[in-house]
Protein backbone atom coordinates (compact mmCIF):
# COMPACT_ATOMS: atom_id res chain seq x y z
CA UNK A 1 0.00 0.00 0.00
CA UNK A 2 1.10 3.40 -0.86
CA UNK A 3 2.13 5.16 2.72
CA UNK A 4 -0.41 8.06 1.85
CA UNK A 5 -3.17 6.64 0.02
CA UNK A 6 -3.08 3.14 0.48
CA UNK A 7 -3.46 1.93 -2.97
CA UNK A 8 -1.43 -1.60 -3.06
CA UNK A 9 2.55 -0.92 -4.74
CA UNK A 10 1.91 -3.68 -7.53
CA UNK A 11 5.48 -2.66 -8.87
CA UNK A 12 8.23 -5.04 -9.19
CA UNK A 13 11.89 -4.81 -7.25
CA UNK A 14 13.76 -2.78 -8.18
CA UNK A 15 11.35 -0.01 -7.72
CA UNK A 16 13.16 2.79 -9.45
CA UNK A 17 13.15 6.01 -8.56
CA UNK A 18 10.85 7.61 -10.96
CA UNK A 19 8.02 5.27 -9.73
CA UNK A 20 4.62 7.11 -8.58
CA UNK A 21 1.28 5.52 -7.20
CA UNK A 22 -0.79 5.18 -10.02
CA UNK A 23 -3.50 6.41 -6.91
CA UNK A 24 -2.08 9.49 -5.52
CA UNK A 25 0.82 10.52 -7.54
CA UNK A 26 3.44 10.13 -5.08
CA UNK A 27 6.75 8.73 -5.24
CA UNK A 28 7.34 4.91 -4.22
CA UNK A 29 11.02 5.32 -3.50
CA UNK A 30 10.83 6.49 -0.69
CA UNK A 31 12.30 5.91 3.13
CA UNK A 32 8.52 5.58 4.60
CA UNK A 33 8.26 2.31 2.04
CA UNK A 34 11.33 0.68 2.94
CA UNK A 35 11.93 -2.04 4.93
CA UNK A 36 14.66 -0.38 7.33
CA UNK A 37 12.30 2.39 7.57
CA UNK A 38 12.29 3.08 11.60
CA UNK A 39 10.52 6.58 12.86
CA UNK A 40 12.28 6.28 16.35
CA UNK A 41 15.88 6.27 15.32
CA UNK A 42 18.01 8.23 14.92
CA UNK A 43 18.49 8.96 11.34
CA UNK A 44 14.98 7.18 11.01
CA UNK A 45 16.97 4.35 9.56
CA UNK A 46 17.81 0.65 10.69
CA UNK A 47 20.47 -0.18 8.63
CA UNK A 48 23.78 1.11 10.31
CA UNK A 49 25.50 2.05 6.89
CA UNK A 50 23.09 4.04 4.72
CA UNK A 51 23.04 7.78 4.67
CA UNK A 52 19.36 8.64 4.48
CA UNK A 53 18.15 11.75 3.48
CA UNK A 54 16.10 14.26 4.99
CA UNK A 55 12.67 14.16 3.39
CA UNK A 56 11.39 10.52 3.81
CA UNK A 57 8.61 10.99 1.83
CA UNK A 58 10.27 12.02 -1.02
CA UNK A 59 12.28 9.97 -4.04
CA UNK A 60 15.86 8.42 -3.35
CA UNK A 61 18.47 7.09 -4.28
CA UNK A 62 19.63 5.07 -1.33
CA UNK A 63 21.10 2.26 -2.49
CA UNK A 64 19.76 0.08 0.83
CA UNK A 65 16.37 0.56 -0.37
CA UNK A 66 14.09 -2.72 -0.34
CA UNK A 67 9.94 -2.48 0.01
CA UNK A 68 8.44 -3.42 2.94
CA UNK A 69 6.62 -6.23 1.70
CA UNK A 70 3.53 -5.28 4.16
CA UNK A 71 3.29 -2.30 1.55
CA UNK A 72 1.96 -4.85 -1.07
CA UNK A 73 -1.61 -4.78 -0.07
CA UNK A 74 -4.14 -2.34 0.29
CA UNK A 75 -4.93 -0.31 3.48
CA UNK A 76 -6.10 3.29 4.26
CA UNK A 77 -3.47 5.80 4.28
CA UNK A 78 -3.63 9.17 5.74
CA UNK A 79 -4.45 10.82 2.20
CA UNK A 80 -7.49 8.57 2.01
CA UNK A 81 -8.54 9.62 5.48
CA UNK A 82 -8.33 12.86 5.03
CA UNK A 83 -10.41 12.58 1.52
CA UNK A 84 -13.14 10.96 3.25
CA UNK A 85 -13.09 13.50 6.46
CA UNK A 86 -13.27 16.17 3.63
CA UNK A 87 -16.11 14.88 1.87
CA UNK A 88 -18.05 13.93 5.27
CA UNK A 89 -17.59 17.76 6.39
CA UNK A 90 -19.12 18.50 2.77
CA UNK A 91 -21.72 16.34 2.91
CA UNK A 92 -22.65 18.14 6.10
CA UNK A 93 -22.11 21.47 5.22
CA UNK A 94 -24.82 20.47 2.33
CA UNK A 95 -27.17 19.70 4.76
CA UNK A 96 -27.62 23.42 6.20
CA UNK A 97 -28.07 24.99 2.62
């Protein structure tokens, strides 16, 4: 699933850099799909010798890069949430017209 939208990443390894969800647009090389992705770290990375960059939900190049294979199937991502809250406060809003 795409981290923001949660559209399944059907792509094949390597996934190369240029890779977007065919969903949301966004990139799929990214630190937030990876398997040594950790939040808590310190560099937000598990493995000891990569160099990660700053944005980790942008493209890469790391060369450590491998999908999280729990990223293969489909789940809500914030993105999707936030569509749905924005269409529920519409929906609402309609009501009062």
């Amino acid at each position: 699933m795409c981290w923001y939208c949660g559209a399944p990443v059907t792509d094949e390894e390597p996934i190369g850099r240029s890779l977007r969800c065919p969903e949301c647009g966004r990139d799929l090389r990214v630190c937030r799909h990876c398997r040594f992705y950790l939040p808590g770290a310190r560099s937000g990375c598990g493995e000891p010798g990569a160099e990660p960059p700053q944005d980790k939900e942008r493209g890469n190049f790391c060369d450590w890069f491998s999908l999280d294979p729990r990223f293969r199937k489909a789940a809500a991502g914030p993105g999707r949430e936030r569509d749905s809250a924005v269409s529920a406060k519409s929906a609402f809003e309609d009501l009062f017209k």
